[in-house]
Protein backbone atom coordinates (compact mmCIF):
# COMPACT_ATOMS: atom_id res chain seq x y z
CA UNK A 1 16.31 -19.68 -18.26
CA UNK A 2 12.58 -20.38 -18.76
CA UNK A 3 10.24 -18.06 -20.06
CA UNK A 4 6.83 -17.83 -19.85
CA UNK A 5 4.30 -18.76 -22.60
CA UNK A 6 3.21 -14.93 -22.92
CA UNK A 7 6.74 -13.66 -22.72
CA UNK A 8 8.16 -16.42 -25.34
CA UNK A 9 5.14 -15.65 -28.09
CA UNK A 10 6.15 -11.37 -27.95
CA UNK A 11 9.51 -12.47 -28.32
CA UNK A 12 8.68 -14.51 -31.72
CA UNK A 13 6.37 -11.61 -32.97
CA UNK A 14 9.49 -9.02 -32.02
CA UNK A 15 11.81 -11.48 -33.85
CA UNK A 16 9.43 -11.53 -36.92
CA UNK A 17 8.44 -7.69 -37.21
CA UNK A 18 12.27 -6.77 -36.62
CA UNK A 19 13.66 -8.78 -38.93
CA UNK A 20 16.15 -10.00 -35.97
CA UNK A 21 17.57 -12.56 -34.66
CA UNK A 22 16.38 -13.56 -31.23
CA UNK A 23 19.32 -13.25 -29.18
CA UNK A 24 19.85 -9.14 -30.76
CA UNK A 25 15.66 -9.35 -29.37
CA UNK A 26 16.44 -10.85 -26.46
CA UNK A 27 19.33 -8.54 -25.47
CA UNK A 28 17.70 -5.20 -26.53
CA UNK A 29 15.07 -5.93 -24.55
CA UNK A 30 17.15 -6.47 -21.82
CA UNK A 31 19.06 -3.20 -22.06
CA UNK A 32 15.95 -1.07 -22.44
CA UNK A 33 14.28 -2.91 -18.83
CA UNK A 34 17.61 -2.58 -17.17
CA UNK A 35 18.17 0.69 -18.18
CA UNK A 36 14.80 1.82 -16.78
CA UNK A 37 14.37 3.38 -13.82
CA UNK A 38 10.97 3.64 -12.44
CA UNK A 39 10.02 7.56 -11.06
CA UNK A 40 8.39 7.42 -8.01
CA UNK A 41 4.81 9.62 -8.44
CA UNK A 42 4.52 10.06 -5.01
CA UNK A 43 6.65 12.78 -2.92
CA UNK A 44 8.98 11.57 -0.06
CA UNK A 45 6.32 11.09 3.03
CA UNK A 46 7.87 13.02 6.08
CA UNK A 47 6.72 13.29 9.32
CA UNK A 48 6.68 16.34 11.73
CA UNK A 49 6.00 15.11 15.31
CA UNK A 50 3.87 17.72 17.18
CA UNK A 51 3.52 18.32 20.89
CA UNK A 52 -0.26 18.33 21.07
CA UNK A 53 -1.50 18.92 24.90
CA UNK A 54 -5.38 17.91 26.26
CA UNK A 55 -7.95 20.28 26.31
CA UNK A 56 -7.91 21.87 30.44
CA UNK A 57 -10.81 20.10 32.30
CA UNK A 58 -9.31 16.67 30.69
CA UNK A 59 -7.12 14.51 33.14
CA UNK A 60 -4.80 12.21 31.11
CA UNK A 61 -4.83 9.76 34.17
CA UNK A 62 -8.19 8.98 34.53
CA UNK A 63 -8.63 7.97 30.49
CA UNK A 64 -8.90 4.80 31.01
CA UNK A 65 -11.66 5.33 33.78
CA UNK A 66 -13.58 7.42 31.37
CA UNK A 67 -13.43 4.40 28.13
CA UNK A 68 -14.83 1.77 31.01
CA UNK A 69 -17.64 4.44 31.57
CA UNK A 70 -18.66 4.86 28.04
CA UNK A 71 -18.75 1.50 27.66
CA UNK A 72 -20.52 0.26 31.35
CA UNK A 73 -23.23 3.25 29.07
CA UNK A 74 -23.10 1.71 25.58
CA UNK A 75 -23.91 -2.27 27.40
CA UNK A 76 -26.52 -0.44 29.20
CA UNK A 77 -28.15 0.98 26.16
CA UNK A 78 -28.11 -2.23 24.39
CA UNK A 79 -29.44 -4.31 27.16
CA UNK A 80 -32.45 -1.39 27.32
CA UNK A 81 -32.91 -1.80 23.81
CA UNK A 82 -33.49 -5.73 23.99
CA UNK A 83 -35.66 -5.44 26.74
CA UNK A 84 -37.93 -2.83 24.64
């Protein structure tokens, strides 16, 4: 196993301040991160699907009629604008 440089210089300091040896260190270590289970902080998301209907004067069909009019209206706008 390799370590890296950050992880092998806490492990000397842990081995000097605990009066240890590195493998009791090394293994302690390991039982306190295996041993921990993270919480989540978030609650479970859940979804709720509801039936939502369009507003009466609003024809589901012709949507796609009424996007190619707004934007036929938004190019003309621009154009006008260029031209001013």
């Amino acid at each position: 196993m390799t370590l890296d440089p950050d992880v092998a210089e806490q492990l000397k300091r842990a081995v000097s301040e605990r009066k240890k040896s590195l493998k009791e260190v090394v293994n302690d270590a390991l039982r306190l991160g295996l041993a921990h289970k993270p919480e989540s902080s978030r609650p479970k998301f859940k979804v709720e699907p509801v039936h939502l209907r369009f507003k009466p004067g609003i024809d589901q069909y012709k949507l796609n009629q009424l996007s190619d009019e707004l934007e036929s209206q938004a190019v003309a706008e621009s154009l006008a604008k260029l031209k001013a």
